[in-house]
Protein backbone atom coordinates (compact mmCIF):
# COMPACT_ATOMS: atom_id res chain seq x y z
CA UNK A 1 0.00 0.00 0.00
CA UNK A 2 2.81 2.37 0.99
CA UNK A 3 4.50 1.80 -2.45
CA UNK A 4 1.28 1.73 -4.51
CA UNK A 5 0.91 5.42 -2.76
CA UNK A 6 4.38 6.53 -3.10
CA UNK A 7 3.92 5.65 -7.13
CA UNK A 8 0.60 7.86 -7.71
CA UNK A 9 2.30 11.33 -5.68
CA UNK A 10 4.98 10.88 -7.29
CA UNK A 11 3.64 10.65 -10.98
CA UNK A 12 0.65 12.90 -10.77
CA UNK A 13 3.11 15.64 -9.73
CA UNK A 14 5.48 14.67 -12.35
CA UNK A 15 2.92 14.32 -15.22
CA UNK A 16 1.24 17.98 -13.90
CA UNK A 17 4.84 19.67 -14.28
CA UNK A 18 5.70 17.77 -17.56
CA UNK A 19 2.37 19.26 -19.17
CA UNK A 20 3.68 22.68 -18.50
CA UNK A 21 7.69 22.15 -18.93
CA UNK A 22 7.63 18.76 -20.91
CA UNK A 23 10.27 17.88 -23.59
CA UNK A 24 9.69 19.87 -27.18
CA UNK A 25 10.36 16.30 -28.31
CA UNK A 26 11.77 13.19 -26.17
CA UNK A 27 15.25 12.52 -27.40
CA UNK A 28 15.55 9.59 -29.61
CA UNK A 29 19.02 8.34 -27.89
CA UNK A 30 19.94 8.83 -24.29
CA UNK A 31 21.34 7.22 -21.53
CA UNK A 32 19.49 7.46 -18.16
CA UNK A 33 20.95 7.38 -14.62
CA UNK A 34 18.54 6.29 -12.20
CA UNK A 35 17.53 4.87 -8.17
CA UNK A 36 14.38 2.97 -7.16
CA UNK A 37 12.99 4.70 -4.23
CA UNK A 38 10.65 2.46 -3.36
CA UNK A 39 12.55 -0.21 -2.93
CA UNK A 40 14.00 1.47 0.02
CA UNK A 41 10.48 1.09 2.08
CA UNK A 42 9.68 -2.68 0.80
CA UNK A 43 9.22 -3.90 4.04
CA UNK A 44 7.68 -6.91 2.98
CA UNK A 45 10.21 -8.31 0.35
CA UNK A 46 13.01 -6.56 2.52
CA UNK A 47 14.30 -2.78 2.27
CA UNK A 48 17.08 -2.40 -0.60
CA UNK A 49 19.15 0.76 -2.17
CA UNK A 50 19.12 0.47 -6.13
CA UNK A 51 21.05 2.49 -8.35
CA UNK A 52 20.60 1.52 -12.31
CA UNK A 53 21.39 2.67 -16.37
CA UNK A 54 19.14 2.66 -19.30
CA UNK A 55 20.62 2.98 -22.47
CA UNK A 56 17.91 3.72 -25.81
CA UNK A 57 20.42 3.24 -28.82
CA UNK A 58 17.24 3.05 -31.37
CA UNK A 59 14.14 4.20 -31.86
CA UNK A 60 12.05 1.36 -30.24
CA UNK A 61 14.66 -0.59 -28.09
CA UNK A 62 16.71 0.24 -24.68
CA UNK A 63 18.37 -1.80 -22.33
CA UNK A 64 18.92 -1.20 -18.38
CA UNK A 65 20.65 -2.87 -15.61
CA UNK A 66 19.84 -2.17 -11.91
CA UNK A 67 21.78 -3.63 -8.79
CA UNK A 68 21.15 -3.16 -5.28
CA UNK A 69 22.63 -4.52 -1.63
CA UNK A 70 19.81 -5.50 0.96
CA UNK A 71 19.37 -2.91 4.10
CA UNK A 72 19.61 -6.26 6.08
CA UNK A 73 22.15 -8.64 3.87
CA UNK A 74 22.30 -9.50 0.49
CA UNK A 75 22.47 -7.87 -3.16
CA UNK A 76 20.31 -8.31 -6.19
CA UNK A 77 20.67 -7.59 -9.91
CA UNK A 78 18.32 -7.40 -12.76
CA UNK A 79 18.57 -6.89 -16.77
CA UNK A 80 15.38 -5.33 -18.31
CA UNK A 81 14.89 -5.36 -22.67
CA UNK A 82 12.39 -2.64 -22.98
CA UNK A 83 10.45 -2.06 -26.80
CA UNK A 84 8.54 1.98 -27.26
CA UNK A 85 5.18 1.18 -27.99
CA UNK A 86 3.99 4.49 -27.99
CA UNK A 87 5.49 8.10 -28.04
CA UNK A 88 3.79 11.38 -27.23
CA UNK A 89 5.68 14.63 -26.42
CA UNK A 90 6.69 14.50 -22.49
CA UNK A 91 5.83 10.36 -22.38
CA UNK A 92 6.29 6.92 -23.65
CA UNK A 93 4.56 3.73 -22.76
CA UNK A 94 6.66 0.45 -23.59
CA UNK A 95 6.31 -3.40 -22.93
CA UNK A 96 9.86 -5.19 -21.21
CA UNK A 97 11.01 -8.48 -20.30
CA UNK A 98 13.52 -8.61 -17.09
CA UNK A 99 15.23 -11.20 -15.59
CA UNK A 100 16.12 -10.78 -11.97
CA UNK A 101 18.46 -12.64 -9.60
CA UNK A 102 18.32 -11.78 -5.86
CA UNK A 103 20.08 -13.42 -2.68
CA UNK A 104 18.87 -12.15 0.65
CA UNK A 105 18.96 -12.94 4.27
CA UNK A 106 16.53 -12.26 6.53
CA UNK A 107 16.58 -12.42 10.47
CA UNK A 108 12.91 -12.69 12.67
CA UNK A 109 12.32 -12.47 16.46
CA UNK A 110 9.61 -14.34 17.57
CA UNK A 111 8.07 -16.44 20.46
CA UNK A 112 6.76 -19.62 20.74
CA UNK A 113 3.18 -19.89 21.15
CA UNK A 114 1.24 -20.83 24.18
CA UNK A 115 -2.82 -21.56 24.79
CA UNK A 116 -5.28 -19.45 25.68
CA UNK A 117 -8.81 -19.46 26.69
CA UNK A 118 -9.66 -16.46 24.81
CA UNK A 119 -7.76 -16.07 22.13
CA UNK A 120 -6.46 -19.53 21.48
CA UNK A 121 -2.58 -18.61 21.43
CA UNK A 122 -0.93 -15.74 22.63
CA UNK A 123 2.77 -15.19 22.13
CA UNK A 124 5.17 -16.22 24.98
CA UNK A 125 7.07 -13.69 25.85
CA UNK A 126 9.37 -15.77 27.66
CA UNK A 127 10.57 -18.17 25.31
CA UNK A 128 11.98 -15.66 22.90
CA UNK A 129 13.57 -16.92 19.49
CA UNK A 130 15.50 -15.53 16.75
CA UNK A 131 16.15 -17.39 13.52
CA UNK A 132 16.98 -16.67 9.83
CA UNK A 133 15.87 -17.48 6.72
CA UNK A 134 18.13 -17.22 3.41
CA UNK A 135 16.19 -16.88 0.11
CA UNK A 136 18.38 -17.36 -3.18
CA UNK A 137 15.71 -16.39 -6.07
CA UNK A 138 15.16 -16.26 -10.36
CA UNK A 139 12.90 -14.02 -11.22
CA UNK A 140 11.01 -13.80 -14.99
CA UNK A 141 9.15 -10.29 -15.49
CA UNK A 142 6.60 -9.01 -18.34
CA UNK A 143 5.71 -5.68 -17.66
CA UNK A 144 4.03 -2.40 -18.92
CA UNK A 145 6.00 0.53 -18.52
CA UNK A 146 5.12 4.60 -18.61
CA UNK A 147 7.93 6.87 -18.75
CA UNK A 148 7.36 10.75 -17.75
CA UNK A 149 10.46 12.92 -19.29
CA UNK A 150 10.27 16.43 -16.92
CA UNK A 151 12.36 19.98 -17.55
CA UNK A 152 14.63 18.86 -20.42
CA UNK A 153 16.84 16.29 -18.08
CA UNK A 154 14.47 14.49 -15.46
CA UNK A 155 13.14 11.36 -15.60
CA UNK A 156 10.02 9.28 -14.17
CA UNK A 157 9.23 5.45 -14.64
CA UNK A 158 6.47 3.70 -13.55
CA UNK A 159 5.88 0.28 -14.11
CA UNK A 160 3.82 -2.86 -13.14
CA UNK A 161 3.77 -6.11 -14.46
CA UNK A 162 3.41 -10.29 -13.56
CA UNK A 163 6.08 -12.67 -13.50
CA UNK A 164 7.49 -16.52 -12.16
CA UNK A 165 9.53 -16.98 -9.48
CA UNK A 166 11.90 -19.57 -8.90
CA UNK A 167 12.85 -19.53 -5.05
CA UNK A 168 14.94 -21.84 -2.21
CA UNK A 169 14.55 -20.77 0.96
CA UNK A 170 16.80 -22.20 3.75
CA UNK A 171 15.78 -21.55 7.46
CA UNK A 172 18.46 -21.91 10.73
CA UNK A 173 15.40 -24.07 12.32
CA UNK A 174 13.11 -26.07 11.32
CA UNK A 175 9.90 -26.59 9.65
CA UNK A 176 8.68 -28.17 12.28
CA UNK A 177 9.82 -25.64 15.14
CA UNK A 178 8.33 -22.72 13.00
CA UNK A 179 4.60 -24.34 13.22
CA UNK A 180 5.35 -23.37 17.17
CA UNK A 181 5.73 -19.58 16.76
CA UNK A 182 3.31 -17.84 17.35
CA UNK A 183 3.84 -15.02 14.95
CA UNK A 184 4.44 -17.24 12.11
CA UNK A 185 1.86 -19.63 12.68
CA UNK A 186 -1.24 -16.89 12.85
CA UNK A 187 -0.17 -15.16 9.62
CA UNK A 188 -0.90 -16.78 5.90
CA UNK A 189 1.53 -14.27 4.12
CA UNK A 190 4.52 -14.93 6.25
CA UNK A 191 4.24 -18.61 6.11
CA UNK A 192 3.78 -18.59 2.53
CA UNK A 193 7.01 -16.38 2.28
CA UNK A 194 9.20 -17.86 4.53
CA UNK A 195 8.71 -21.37 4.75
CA UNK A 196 11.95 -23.48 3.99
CA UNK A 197 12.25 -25.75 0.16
CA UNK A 198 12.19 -24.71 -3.53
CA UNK A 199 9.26 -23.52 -5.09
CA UNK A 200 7.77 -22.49 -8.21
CA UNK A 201 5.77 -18.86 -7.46
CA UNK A 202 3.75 -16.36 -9.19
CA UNK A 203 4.86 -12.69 -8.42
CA UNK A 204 3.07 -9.32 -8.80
CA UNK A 205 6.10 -6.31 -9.59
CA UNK A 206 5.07 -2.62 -9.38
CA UNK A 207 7.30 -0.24 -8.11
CA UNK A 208 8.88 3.22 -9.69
CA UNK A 209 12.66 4.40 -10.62
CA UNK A 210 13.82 8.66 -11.15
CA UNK A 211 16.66 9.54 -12.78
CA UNK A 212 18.60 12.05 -14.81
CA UNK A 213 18.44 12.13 -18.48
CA UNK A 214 22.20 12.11 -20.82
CA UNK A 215 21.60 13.00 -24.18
CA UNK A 216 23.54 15.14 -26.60
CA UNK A 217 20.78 16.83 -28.51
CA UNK A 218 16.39 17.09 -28.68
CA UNK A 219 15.74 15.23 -31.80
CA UNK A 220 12.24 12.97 -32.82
């Protein structure tokens, strides 16, 4: 929710400005120097800095290349084809294929559970555990793309797309132990995303990347 609000205050305000001080015509060649900002408040897939280049050496075709370290441990990098499927004066809308490789390691306190009349299990706050789980994962992406070009130089992506994961997840304890936390037992999500093997997984992407704009002259 917190990215899918970040993405529309950032682009309404960048497609209001580019109306009044949009390109006279988006460059046909440029190279692009760009972050992800939110990727920085993922909290669910795990907080990373990204710092990336597109390069558009034709009319229809670029190429980028994004890597990133985890806030917590671990790096990813991804390679994105994108093809321009249509061009108006400040903005471009495109189709892109990206493959994406990510290794991260993730730590969780937690407590075992214990009955309760009430509620049925309440955490135990004192049997207190803290465990790790290491995800190594392959990532296949189709998505649509929008690009905003603002005041001559700056740049604003926004993309969202579906994609196949292939993920191994390796946990310090086991299955078996987990099923006794309390935190991890009550909550669907987590359990789907943490539990320990190799799977085969569908995956949503949406997310947004600003950068500065290279480019030697404004031509069509």
């Amino acid at each position: 929710m917190q990215k899918t609000l970040l993405l529309f205050c950032l682009l309404s305000g960048f497609a209001a400005a580019a109306q009044r001080r949009g390109y006279s015509s988006i460059p046909a060649r440029y190279t692009i120097i760009f972050v992800e900002p939110a990727a920085a408040i993922d909290f669910f897939n795990g907080a990373s800095i990204r710092l990336g280049a597109e390069h558009k050496w034709c009319k229809k075709w670029s190429l980028s290349g994004t890597g990133g370290v985890y806030v917590e441990k671990g790096f990813m990098g991804k390679l994105e084809v994108k093809y321009l499927v249509r061009d108006n004066r400040s903005d471009r809308h495109s189709v892109s294929l990206e493959y994406e490789h990510k290794q991260h390691q993730h730590t969780t306190d937690d407590f075992y559970r214990k009955p309760d009349s009430r509620e049925g299990y309440l955490p135990d706050e004192s049997r207190p555990v803290s465990y790790s789980s290491d995800k190594h994962i392959n990532q296949l992406n189709a998505k649509y793309v929008y690009d905003q070009f603002w005041q001559r130089h700056w740049w604003l992506e926004a993309y969202a797309g579906l994609g196949i994961k292939f993920k191994t997840t390796t946990n310090s304890i086991s299955d078996a132990e987990q099923d006794n936390l309390y935190h991890f037992h009550e909550s669907v999500i987590r359990n789907f995303s943490f539990s320990g093997g190799t799977f085969v997984q569908p995956a949503v992407v949406i997310g947004i990347k600003f950068g500065f704009v290279f480019s030697k002259k404004q031509s069509a």
